[in-house]
N, C-alpha and C. Protein backbone atom coordinates (compact mmCIF):
# COMPACT_ATOMS: atom_id res chain seq x y z
N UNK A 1 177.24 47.22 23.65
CA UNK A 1 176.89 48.33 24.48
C UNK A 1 178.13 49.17 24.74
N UNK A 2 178.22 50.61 24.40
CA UNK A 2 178.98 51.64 24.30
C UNK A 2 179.20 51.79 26.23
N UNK A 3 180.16 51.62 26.91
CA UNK A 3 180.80 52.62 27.79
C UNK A 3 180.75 53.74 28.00
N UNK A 4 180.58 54.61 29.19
CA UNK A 4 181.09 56.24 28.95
C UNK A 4 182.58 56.30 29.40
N UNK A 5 183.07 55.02 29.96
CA UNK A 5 184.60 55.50 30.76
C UNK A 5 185.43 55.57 29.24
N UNK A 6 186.64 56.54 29.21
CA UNK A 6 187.53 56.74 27.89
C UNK A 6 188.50 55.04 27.76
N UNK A 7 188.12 54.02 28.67
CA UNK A 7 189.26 52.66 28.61
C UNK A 7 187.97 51.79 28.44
N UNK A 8 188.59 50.43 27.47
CA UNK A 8 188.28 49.80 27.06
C UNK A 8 188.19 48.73 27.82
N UNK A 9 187.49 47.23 27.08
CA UNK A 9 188.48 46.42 27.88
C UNK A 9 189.04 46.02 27.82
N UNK A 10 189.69 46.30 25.94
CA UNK A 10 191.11 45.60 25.62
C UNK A 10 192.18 46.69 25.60
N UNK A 11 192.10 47.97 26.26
CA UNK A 11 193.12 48.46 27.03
C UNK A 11 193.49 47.93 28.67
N UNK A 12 195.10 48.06 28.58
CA UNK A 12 195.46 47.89 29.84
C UNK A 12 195.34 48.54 31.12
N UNK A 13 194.83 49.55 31.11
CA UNK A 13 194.15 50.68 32.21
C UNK A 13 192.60 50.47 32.37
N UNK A 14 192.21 49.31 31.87
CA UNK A 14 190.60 49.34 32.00
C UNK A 14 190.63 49.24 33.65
N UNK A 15 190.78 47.67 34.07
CA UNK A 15 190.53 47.65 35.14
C UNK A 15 190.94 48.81 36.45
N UNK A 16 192.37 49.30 36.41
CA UNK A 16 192.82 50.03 36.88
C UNK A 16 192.04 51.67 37.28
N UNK A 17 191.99 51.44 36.11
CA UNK A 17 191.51 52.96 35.73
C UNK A 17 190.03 53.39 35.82
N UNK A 18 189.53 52.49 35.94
CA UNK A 18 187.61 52.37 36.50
C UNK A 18 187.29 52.59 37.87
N UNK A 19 187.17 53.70 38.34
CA UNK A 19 186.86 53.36 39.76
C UNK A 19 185.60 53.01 40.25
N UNK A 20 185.62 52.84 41.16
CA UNK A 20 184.89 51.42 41.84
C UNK A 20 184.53 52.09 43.23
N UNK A 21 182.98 53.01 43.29
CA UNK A 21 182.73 52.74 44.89
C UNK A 21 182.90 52.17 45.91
N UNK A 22 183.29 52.42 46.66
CA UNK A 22 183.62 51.19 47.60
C UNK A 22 182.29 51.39 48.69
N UNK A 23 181.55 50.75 49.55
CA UNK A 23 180.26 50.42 49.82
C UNK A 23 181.09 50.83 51.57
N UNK A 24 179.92 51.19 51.94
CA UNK A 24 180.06 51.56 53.59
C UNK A 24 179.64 50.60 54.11
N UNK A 25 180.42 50.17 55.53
CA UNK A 25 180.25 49.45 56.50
C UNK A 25 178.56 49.88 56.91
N UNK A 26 177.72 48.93 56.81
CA UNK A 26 176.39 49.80 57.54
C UNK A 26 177.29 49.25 59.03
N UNK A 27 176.56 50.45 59.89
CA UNK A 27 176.76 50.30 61.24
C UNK A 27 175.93 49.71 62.26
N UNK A 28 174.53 49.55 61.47
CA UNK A 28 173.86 48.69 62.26
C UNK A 28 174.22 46.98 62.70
N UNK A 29 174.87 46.43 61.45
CA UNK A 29 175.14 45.54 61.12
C UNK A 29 175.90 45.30 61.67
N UNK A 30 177.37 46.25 61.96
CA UNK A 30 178.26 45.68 62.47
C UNK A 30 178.22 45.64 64.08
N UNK A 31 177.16 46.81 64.75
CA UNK A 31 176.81 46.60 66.00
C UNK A 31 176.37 45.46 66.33
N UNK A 32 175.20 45.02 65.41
CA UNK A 32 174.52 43.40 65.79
C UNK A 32 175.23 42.44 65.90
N UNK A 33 176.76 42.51 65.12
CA UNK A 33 177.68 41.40 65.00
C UNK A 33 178.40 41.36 66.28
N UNK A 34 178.74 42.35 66.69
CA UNK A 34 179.95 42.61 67.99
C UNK A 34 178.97 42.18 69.50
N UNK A 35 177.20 42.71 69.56
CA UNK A 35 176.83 42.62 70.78
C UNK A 35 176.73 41.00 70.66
N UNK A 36 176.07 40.33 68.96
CA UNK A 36 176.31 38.91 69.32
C UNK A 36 177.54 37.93 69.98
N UNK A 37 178.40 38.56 69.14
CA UNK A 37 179.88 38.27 69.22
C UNK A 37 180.29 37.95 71.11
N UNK A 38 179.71 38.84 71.60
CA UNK A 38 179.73 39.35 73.15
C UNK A 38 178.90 38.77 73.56
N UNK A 39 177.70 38.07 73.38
CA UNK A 39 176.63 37.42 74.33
C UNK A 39 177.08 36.11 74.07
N UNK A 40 177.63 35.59 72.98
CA UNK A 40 178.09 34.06 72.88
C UNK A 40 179.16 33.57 73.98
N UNK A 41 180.36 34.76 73.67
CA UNK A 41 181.58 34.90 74.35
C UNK A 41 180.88 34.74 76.45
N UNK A 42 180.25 35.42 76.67
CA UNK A 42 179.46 35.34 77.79
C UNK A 42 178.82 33.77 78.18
N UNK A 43 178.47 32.81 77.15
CA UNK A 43 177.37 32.25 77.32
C UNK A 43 178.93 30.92 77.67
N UNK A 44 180.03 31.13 76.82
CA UNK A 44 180.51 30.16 76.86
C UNK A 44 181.51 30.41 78.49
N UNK A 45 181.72 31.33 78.49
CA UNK A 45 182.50 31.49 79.84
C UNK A 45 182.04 30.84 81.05
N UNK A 46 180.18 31.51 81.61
CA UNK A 46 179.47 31.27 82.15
C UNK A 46 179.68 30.03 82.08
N UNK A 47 179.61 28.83 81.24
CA UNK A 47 179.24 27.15 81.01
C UNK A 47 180.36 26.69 81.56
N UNK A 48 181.71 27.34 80.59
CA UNK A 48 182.94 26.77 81.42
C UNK A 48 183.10 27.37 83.24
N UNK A 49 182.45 28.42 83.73
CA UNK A 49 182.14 28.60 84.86
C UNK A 49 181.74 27.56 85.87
N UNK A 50 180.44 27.45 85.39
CA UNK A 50 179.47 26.78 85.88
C UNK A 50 180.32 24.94 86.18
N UNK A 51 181.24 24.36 84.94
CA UNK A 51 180.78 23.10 85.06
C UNK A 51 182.54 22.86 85.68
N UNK A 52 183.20 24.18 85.76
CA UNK A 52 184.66 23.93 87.18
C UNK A 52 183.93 24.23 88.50
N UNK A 53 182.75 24.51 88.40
CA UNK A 53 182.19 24.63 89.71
C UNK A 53 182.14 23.20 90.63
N UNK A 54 181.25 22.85 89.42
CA UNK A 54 180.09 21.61 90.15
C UNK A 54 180.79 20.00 89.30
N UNK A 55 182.09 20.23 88.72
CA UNK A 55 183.04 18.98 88.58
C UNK A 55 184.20 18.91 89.63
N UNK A 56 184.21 20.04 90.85
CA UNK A 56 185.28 19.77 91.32
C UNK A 56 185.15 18.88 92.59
N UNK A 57 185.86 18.26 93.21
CA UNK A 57 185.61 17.21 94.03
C UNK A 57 185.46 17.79 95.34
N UNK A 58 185.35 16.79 96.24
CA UNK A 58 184.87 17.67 97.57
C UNK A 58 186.44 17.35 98.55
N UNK A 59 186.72 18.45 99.52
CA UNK A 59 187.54 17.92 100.20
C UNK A 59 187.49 17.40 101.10
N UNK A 60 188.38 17.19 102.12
CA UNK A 60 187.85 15.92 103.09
C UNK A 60 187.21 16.84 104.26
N UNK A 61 186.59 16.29 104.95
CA UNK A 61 185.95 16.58 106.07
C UNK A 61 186.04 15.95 107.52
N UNK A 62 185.48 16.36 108.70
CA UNK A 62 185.46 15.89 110.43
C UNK A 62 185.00 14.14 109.94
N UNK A 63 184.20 14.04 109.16
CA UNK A 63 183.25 12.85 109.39
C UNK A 63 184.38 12.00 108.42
N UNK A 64 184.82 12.27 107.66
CA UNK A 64 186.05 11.25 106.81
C UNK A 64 187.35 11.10 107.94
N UNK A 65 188.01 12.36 108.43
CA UNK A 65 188.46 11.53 109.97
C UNK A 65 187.93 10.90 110.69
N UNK A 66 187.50 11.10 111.30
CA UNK A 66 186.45 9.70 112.05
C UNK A 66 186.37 8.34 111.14
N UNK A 67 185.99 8.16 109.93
CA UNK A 67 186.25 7.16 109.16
C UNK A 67 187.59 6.55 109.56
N UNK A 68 188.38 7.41 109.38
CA UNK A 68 189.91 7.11 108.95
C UNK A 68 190.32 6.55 110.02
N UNK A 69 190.01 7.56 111.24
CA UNK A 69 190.92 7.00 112.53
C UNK A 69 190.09 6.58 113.86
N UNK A 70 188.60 6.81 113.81
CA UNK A 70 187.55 6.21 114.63
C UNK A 70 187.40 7.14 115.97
N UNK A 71 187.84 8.65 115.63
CA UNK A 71 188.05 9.27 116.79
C UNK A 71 187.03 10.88 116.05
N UNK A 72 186.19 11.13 116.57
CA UNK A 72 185.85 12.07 116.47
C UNK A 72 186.66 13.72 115.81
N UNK A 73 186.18 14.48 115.09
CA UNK A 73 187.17 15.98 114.65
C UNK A 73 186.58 16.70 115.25
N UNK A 74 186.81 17.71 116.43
CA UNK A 74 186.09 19.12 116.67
C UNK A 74 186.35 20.11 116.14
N UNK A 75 187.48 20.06 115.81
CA UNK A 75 188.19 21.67 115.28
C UNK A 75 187.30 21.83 113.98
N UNK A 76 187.96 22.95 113.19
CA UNK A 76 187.38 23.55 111.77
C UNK A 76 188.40 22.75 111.05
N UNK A 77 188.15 22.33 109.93
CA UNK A 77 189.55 21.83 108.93
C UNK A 77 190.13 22.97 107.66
N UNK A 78 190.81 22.89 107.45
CA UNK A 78 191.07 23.95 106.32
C UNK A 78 191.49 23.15 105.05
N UNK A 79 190.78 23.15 104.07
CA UNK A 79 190.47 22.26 103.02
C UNK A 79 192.03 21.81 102.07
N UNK A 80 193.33 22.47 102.58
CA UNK A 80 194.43 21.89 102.00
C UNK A 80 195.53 21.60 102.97
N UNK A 81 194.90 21.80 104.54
CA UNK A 81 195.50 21.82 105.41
C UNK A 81 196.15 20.49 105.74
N UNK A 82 196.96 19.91 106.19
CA UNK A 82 197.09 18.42 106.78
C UNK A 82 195.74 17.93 107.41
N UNK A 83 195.64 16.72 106.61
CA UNK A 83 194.25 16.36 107.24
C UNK A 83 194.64 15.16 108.68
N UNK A 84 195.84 14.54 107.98
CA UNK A 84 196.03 13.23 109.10
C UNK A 84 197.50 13.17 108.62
N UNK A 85 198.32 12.76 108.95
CA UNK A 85 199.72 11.98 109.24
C UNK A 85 199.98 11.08 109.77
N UNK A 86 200.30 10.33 108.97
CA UNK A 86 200.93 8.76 109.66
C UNK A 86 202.76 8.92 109.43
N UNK A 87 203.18 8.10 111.08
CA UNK A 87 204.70 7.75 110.83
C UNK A 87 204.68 6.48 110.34
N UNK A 88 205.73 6.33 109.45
CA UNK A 88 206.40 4.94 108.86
C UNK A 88 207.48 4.65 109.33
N UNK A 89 207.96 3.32 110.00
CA UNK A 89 208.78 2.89 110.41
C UNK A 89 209.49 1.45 109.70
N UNK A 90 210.76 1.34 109.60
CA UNK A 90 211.39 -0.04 109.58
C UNK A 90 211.59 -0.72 109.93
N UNK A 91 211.98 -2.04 109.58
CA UNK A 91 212.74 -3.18 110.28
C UNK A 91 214.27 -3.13 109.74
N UNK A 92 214.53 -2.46 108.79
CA UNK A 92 215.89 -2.57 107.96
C UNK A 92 215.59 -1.41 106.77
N UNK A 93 216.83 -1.75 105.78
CA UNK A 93 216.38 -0.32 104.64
C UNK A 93 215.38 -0.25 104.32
N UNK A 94 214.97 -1.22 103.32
CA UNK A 94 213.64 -1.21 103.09
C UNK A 94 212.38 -1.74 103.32
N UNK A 95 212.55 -2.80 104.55
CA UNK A 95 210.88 -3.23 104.96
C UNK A 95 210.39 -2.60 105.94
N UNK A 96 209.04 -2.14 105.20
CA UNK A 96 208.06 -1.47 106.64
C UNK A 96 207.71 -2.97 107.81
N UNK A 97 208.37 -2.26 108.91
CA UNK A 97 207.38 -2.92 110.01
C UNK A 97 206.17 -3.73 109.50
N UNK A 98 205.27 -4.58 110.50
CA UNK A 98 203.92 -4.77 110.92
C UNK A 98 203.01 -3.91 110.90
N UNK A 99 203.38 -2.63 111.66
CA UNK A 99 202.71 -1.74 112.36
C UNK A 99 202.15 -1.04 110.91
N UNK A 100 203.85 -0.37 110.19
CA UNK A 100 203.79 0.62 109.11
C UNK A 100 202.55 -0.14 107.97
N UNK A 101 202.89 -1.57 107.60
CA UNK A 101 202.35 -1.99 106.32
C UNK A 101 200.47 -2.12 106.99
N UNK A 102 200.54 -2.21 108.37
CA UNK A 102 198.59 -2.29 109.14
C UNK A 102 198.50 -1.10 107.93
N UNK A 103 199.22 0.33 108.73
CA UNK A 103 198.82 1.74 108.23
C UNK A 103 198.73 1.84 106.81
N UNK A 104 199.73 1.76 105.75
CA UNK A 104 199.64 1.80 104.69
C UNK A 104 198.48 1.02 104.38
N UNK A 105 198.00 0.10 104.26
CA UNK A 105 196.82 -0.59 104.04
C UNK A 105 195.46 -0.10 104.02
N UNK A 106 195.42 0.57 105.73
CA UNK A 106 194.11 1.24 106.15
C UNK A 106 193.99 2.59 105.51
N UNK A 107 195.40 3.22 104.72
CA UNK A 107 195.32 4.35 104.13
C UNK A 107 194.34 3.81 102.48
N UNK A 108 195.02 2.81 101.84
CA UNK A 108 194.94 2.71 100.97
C UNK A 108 193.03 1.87 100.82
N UNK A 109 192.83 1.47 102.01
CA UNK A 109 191.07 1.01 102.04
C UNK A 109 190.45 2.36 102.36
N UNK A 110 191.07 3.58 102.83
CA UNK A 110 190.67 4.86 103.00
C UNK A 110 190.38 5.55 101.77
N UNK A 111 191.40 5.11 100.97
CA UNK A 111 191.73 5.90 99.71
C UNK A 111 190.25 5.04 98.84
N UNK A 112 189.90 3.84 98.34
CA UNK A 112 189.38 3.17 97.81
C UNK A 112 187.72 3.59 98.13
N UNK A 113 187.33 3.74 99.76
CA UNK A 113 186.01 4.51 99.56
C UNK A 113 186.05 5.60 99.57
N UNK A 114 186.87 6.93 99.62
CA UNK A 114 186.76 8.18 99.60
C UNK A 114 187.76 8.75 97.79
N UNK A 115 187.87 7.72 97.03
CA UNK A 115 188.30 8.23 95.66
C UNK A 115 187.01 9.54 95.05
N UNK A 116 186.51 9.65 95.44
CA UNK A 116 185.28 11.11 94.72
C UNK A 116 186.30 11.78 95.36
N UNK A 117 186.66 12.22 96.26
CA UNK A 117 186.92 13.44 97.04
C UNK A 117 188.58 13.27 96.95
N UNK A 118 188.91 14.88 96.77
CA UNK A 118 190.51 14.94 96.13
C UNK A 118 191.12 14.60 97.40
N UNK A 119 192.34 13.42 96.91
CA UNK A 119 193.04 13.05 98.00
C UNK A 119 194.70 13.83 97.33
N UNK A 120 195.56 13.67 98.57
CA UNK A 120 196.98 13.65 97.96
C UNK A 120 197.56 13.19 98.87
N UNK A 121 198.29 12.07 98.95
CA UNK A 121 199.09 11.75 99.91
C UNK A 121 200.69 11.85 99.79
N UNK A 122 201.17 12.53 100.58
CA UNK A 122 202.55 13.37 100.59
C UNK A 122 203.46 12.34 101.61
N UNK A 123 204.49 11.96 100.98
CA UNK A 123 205.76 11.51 101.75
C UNK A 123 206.93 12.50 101.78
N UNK A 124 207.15 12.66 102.96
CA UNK A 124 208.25 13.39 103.54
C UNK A 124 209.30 12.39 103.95
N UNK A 125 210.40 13.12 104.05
CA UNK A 125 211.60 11.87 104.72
C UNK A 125 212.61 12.89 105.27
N UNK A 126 213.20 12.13 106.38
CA UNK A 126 214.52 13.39 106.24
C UNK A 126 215.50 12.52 107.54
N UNK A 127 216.88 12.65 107.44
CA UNK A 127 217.87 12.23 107.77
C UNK A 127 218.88 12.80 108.39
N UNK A 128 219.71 12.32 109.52
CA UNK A 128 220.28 13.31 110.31
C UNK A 128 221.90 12.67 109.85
N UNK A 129 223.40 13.45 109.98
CA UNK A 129 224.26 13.22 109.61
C UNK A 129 224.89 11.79 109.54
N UNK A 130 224.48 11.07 110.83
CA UNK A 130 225.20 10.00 110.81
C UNK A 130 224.49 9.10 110.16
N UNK A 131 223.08 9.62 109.21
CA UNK A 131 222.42 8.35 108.30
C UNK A 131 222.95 8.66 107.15
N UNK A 132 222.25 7.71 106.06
CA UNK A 132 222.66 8.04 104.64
C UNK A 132 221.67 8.31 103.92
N UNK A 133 221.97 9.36 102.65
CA UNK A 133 220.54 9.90 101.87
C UNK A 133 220.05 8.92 101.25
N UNK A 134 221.17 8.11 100.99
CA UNK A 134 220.69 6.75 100.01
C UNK A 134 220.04 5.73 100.59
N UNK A 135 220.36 5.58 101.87
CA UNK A 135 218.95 4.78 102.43
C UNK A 135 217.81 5.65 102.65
N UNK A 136 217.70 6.86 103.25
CA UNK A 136 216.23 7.55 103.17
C UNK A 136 215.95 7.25 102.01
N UNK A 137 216.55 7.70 100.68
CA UNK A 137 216.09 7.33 99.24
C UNK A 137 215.14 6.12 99.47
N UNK A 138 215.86 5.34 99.48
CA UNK A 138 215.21 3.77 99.38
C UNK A 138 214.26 3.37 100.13
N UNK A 139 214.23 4.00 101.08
CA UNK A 139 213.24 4.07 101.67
C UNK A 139 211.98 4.59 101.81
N UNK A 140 212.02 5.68 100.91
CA UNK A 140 211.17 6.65 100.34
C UNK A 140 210.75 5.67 99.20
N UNK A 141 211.22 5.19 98.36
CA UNK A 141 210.75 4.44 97.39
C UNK A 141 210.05 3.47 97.48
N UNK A 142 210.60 2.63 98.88
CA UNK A 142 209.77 1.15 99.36
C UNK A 142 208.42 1.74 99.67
N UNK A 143 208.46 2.91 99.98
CA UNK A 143 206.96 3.38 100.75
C UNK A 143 205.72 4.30 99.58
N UNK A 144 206.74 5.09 98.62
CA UNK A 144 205.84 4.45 97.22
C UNK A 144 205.30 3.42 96.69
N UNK A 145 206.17 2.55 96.91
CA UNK A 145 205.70 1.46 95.97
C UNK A 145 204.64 0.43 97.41
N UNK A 146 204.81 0.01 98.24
CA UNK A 146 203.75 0.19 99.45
C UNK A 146 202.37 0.59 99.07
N UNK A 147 202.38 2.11 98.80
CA UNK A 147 201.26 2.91 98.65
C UNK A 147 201.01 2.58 97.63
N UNK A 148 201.02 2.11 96.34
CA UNK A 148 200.93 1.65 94.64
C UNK A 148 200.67 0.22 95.45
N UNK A 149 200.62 -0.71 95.79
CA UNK A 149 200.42 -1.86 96.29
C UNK A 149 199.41 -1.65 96.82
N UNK A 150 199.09 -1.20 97.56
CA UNK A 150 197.46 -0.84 99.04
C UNK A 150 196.34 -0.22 98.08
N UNK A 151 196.99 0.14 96.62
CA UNK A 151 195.72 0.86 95.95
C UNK A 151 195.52 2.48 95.35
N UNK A 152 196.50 3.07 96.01
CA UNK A 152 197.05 4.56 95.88
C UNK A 152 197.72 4.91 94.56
N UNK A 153 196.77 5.50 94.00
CA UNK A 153 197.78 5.36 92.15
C UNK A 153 198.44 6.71 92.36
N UNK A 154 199.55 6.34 91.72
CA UNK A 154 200.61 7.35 91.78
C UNK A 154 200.60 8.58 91.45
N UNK A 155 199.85 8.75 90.98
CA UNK A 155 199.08 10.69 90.63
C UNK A 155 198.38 11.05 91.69
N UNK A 156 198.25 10.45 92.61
CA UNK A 156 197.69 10.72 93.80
C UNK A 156 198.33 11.00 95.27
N UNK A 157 200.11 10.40 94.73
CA UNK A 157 200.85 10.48 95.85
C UNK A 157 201.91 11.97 95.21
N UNK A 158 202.65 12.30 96.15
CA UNK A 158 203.31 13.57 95.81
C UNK A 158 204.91 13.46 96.54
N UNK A 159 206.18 13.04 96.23
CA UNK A 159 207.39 12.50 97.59
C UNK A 159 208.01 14.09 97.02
N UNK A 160 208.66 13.76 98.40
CA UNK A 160 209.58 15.59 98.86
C UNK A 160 210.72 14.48 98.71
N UNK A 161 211.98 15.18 98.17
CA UNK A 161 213.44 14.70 98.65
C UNK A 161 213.42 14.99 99.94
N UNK A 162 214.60 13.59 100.53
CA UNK A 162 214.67 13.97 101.94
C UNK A 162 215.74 14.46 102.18
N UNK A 163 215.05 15.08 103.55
CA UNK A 163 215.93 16.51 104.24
C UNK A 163 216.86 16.21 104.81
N UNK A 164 217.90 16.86 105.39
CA UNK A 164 218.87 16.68 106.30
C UNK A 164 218.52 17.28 107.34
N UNK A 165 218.20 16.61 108.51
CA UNK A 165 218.52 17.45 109.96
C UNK A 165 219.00 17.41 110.55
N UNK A 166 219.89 18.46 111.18
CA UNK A 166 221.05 18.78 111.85
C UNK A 166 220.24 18.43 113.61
N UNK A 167 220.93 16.91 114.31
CA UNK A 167 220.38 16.91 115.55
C UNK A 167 221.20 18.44 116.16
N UNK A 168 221.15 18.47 117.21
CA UNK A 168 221.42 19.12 118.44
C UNK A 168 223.04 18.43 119.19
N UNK A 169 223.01 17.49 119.09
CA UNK A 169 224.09 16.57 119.58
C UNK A 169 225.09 16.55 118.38
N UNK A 170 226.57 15.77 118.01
CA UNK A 170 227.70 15.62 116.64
C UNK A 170 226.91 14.16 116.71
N UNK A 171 226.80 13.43 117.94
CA UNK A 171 227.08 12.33 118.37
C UNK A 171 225.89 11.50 118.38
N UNK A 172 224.84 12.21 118.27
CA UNK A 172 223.28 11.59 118.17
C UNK A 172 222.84 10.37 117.18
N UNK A 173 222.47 9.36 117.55
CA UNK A 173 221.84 8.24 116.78
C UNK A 173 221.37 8.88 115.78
N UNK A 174 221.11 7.85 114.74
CA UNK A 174 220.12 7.59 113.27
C UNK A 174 218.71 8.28 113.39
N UNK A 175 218.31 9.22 112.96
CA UNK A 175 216.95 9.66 112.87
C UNK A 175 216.40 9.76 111.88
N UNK A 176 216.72 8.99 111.05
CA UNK A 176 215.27 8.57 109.90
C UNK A 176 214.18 8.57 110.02
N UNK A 177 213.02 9.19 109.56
CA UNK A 177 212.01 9.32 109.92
C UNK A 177 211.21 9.56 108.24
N UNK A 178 209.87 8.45 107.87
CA UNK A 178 209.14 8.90 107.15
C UNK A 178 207.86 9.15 107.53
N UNK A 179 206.96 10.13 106.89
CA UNK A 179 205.90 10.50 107.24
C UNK A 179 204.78 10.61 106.40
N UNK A 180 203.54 9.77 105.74
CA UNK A 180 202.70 10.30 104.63
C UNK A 180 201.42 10.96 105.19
N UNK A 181 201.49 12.03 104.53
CA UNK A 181 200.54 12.91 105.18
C UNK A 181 199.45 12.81 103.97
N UNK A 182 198.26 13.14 104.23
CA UNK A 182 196.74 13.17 103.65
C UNK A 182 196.51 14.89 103.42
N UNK A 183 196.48 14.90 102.13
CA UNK A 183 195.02 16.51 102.44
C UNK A 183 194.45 16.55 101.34
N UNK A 184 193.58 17.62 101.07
CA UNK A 184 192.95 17.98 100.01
C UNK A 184 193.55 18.86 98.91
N UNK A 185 193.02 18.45 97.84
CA UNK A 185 193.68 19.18 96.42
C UNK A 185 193.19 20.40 96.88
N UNK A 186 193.86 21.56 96.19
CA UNK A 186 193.74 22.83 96.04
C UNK A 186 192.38 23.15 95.07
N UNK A 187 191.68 23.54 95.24
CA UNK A 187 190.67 23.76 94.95
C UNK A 187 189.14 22.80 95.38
N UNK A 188 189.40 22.03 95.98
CA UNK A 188 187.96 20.94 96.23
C UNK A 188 186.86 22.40 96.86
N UNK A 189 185.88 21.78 97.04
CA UNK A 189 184.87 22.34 97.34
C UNK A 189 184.38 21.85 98.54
């Protein structure tokens, strides 16, 4: 079968030299592609919407104090606010008291029925000149590992380095002081 183009196909300008319509975008087509494109994109947002909604945990509430400490809540709570604070005390660097290891305990049987609902328990520490950072340290640590003992897994606790506070007095006693405070994750519901 005879060609009308002047190139062959055993010339080297065949391919070259043949032009070749090039075919139009229909536009219907590509509209149908983009509004689909856009209702999927929608459908998946919405789902990932929907399921950070109703997977996020609840925060604590009046009636989980009362659990905790057997005393009624009146106020409003504010869902990342301090919910409760306990002081921790010593007998030496690192053993908690009687008193401290009751508390750590009742935190950690706190923690064991209220695991649905986002906990974080925060240790603070802080030290006045005439103590040493290295015992707050250690002491901060005994009371991690305390809280990892009572049941409190460690993604659940959060420690601040401890502070220095300047008493009021040059001359003022040891004021070591730790504190684990309770609240809700940032975002609970």
């Amino acid at each position: 079968m005879q060609s009308s183009s002047p190139y062959t196909q055993d010339s080297p300008e065949w391919f070259t030299g043949t032009p070749q319509p090039q075919p139009q975008p229909p536009r219907r087509r590509l509209l149908l592609y983009g509004g689909i494109g856009i209702i999927i994109a929608l459908i998946i947002t919405g789902s990932i919407t929907a399921i950070n909604i109703f997977t996020r945990t609840g925060c604590l509430s009046a009636a989980d104090y009362q659990d905790l400490t057997g005393v009624p809540y009146t106020d409003s709570l504010q869902p990342t606010a301090s919910f409760y604070t306990a002081p921790i005390s010593f007998s030496d660097n690192t053993a908690l008291t009687t008193e401290s290891k009751t508390e750590v305990q009742s935190l950690g049987d706190f923690y064991q029925k209220h695991q649905a609902k986002s906990l974080r328990f925060t240790i603070n520490s802080s030290y006045s000149p005439a103590d040493h950072k290295a015992t707050a340290t250690e002491r901060t640590l005994a009371l991690q590992q305390a809280l990892a003992d009572a049941g409190i897994p460690a993604d659940h606790t959060v420690t601040n380095q401890p502070e220095l506070i300047s008493p009021e007095e040059d001359d003022a006693a040891p004021t070591q002081s730790l504190t684990i405070t309770i609240t809700s994750v940032e975002g609970c519901r």
